[in-house]
C-alpha atoms as a PDB file:
ATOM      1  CA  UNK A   1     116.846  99.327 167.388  1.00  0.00           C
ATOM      2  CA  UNK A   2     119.300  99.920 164.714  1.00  0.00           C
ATOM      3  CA  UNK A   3     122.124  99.335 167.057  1.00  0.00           C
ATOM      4  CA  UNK A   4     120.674  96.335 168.393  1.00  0.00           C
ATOM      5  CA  UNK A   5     120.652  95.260 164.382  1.00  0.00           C
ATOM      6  CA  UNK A   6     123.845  95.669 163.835  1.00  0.00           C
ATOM      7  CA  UNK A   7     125.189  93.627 166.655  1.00  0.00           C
ATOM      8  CA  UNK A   8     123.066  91.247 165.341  1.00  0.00           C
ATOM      9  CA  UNK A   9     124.264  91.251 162.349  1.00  0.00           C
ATOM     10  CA  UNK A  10     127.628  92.471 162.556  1.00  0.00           C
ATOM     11  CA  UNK A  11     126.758  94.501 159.215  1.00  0.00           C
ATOM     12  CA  UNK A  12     125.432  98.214 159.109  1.00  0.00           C
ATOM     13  CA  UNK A  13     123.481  97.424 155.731  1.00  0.00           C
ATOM     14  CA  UNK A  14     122.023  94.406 156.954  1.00  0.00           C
ATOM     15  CA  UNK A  15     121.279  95.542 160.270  1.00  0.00           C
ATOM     16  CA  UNK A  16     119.363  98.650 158.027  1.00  0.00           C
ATOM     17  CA  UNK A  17     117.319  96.465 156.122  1.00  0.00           C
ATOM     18  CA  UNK A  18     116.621  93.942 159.600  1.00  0.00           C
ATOM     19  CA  UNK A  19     115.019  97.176 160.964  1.00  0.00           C
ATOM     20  CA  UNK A  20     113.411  98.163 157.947  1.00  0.00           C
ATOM     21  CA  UNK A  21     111.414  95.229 157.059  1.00  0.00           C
ATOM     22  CA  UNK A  22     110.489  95.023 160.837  1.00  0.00           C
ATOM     23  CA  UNK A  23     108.608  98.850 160.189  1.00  0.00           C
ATOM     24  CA  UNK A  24     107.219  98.013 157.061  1.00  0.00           C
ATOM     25  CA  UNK A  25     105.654  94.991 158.853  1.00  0.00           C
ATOM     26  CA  UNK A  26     104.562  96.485 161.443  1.00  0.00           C
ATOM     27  CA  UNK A  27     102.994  99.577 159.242  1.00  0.00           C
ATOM     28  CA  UNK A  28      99.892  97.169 158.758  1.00  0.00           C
ATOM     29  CA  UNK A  29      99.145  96.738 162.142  1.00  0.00           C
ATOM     30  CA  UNK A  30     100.430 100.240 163.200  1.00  0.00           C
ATOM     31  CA  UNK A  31      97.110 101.139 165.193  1.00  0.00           C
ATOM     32  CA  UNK A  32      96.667  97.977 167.059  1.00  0.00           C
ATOM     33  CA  UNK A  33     100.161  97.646 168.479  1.00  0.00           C
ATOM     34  CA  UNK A  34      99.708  99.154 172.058  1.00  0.00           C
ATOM     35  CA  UNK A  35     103.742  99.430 172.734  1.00  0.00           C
ATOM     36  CA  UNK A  36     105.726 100.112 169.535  1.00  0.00           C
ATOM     37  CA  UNK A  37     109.255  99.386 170.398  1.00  0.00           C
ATOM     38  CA  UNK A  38     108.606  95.835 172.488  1.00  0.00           C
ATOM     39  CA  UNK A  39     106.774  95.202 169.593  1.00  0.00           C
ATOM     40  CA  UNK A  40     109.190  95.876 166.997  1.00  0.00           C
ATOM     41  CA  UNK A  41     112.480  94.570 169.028  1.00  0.00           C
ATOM     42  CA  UNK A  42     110.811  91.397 169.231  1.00  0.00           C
ATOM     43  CA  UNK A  43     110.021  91.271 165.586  1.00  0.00           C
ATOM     44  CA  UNK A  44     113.463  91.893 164.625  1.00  0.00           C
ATOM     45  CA  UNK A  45     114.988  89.061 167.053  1.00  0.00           C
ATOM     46  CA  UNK A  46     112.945  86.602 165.285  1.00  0.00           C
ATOM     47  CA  UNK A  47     113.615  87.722 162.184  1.00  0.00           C
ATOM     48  CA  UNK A  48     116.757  87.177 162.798  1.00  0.00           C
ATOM     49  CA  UNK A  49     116.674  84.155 164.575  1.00  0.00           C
ATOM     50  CA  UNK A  50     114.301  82.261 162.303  1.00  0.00           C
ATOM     51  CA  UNK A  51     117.241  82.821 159.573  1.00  0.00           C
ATOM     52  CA  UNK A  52     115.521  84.976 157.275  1.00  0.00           C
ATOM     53  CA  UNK A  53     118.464  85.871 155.248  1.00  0.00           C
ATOM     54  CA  UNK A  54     119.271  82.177 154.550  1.00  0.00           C
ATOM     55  CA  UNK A  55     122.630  81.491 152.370  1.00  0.00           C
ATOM     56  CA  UNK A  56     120.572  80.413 149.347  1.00  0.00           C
ATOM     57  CA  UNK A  57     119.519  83.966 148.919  1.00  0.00           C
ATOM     58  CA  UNK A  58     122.969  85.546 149.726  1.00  0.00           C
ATOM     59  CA  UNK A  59     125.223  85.962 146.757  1.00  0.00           C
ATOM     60  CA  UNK A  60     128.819  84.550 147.428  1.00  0.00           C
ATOM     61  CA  UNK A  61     131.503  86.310 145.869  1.00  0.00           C
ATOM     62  CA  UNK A  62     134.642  84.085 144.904  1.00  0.00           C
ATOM     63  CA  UNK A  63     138.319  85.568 144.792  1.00  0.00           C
ATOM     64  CA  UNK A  64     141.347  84.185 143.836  1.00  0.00           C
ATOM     65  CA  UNK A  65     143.102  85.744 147.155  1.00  0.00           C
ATOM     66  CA  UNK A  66     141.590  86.420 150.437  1.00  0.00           C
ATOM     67  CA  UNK A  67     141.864  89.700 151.201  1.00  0.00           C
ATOM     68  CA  UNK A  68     144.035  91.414 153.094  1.00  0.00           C
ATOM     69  CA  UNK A  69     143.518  91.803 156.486  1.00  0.00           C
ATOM     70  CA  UNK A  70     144.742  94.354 158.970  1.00  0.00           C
ATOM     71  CA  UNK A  71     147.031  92.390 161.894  1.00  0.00           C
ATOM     72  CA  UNK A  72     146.443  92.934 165.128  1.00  0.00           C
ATOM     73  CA  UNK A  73     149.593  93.632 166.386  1.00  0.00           C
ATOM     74  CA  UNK A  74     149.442  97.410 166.276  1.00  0.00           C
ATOM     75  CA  UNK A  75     145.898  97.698 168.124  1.00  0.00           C
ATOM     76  CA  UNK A  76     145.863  98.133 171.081  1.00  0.00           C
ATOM     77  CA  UNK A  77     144.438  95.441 173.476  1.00  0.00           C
ATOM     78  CA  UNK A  78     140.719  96.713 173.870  1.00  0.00           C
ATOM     79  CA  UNK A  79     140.181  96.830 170.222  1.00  0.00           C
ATOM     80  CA  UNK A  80     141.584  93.357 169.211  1.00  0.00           C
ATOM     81  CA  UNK A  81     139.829  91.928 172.004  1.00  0.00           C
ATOM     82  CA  UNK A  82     136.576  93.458 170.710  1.00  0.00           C
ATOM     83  CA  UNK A  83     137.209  92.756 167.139  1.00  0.00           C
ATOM     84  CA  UNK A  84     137.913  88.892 168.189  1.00  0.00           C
ATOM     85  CA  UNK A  85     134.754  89.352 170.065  1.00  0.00           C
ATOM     86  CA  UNK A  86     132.921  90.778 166.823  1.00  0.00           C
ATOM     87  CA  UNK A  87     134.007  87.906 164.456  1.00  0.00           C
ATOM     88  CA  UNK A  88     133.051  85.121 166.980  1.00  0.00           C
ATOM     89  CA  UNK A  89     129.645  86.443 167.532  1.00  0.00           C
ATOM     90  CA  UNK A  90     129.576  86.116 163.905  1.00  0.00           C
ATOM     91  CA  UNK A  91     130.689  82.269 164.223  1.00  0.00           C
ATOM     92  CA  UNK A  92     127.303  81.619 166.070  1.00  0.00           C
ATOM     93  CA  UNK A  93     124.149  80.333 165.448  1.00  0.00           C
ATOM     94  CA  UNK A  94     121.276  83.065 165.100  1.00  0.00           C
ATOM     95  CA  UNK A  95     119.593  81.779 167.993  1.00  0.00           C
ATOM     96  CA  UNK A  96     122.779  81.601 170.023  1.00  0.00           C
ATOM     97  CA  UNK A  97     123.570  85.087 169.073  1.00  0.00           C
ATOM     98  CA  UNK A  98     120.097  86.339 169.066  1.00  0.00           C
ATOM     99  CA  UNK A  99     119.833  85.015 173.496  1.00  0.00           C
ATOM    100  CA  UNK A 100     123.677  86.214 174.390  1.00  0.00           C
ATOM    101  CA  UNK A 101     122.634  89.715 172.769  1.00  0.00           C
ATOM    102  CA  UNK A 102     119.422  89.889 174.448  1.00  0.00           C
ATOM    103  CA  UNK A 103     120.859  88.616 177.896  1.00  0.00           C
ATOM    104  CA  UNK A 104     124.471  90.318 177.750  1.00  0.00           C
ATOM    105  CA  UNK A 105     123.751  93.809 175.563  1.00  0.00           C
ATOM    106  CA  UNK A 106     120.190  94.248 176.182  1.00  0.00           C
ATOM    107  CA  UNK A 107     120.563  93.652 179.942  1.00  0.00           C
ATOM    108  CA  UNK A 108     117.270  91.152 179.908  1.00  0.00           C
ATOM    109  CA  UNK A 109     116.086  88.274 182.006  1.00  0.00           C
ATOM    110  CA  UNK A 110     116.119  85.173 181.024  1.00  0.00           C
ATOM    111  CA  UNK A 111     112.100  85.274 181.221  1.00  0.00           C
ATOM    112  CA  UNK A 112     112.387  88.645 178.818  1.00  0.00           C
ATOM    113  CA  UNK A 113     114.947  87.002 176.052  1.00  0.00           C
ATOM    114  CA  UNK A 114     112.107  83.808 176.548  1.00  0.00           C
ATOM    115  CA  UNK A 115     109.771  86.044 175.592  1.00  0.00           C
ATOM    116  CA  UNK A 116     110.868  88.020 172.931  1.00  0.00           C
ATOM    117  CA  UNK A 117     112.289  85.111 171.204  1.00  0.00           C
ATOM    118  CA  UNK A 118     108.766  82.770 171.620  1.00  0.00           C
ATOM    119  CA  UNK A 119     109.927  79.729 173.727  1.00  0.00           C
ATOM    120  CA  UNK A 120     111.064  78.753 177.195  1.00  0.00           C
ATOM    121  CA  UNK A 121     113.433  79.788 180.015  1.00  0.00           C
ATOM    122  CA  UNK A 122     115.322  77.191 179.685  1.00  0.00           C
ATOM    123  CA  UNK A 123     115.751  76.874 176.017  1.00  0.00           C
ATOM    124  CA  UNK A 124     117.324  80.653 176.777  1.00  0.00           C
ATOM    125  CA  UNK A 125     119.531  79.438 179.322  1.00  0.00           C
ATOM    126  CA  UNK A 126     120.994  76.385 177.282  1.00  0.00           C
ATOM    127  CA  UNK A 127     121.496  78.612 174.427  1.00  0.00           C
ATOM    128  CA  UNK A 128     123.155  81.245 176.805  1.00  0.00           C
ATOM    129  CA  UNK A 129     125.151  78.850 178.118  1.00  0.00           C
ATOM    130  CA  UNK A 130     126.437  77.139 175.002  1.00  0.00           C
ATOM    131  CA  UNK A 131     126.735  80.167 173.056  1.00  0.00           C
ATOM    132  CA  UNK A 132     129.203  81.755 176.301  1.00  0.00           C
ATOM    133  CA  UNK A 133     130.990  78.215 176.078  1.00  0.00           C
ATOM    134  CA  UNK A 134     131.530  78.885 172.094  1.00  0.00           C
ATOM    135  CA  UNK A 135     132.691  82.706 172.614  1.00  0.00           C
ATOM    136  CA  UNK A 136     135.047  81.333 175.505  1.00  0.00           C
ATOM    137  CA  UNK A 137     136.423  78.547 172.785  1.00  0.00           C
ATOM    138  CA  UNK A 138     136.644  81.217 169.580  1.00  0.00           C
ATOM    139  CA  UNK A 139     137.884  83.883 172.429  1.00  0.00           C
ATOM    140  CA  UNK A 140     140.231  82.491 175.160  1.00  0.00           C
ATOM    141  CA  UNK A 141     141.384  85.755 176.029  1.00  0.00           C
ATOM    142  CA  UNK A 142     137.640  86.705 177.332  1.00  0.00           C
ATOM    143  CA  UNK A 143     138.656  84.560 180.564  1.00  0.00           C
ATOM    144  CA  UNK A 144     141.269  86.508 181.160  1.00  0.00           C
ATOM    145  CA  UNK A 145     139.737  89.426 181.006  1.00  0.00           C
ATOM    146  CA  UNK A 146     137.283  88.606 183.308  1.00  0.00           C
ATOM    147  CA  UNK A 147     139.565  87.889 185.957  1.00  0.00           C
ATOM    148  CA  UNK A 148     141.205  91.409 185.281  1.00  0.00           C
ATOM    149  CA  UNK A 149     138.175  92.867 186.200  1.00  0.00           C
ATOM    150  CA  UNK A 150     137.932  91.352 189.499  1.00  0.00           C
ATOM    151  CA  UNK A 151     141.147  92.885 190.668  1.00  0.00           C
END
């Protein structure tokens, strides 16, 4: 579950206190939840999703220089590729992010994502699709790679 956090959130602490809040939760009904882990995935995707951690309650730091940031000239291919990948899952919407992870990580349906994240097929499949159509946009290079692979 934690992992599943983090690629939600793209941050280790937040993806620690995603999980967290999901258990304590959860602790209340402990003894009538027949399968724990459905349980608690699904109450972590809408937590998520339903934007929880909204930007009125984040703190926003100001500098007078953006940091530094490592180029990705000397990485090799893979790892740019994935950290492109990384900061344009970021660039989504929850619920965009929340359906490609479910669909694409998870290795779910499109009736599982559906109902995990409380509405229809085909809300999952628009959001699938325009999220993929975003990443493809923030990405180009994930075409590419994709035809590689059919080689």
């Amino acid at each position: 579950m934690l992992k599943t956090a983090y690629v939600l959130t793209g941050d280790r602490h937040a993806a620690e206190d995603l999980v967290q809040n999901a258990l304590a939760k959860a602790f209340a009904r402990w003894r009538r939840i027949d399968e724990p882990e459905p349980y608690l995935r699904r109450m972590i995707y809408n937590e998520f999703a339903s934007g929880w951690r909204s930007r009125r309650r984040q703190a926003e730091v100001t500098v007078a220089e953006p940091p530094d940031r490592a180029g990705t000239r000397h990485l090799d291919s893979d790892t740019a590729l994935r950290l492109l990948l990384r900061d344009a899952l970021r660039a989504l919407p929850p619920r965009q992010r929340a359906v490609l992870i479910l669909r694409y990580f998870e290795d779910m349906s499109v009736e599982e994502t559906a109902a995990i994240l409380s509405c229809r097929a085909g809300t999952v499949a628009s959001q699938a699709s325009r999220g993929l159509a975003k990443l493809r946009e923030l990405v180009p290079q994930l075409d590419w790679v994709e035809m590689e692979g059919r080689h």
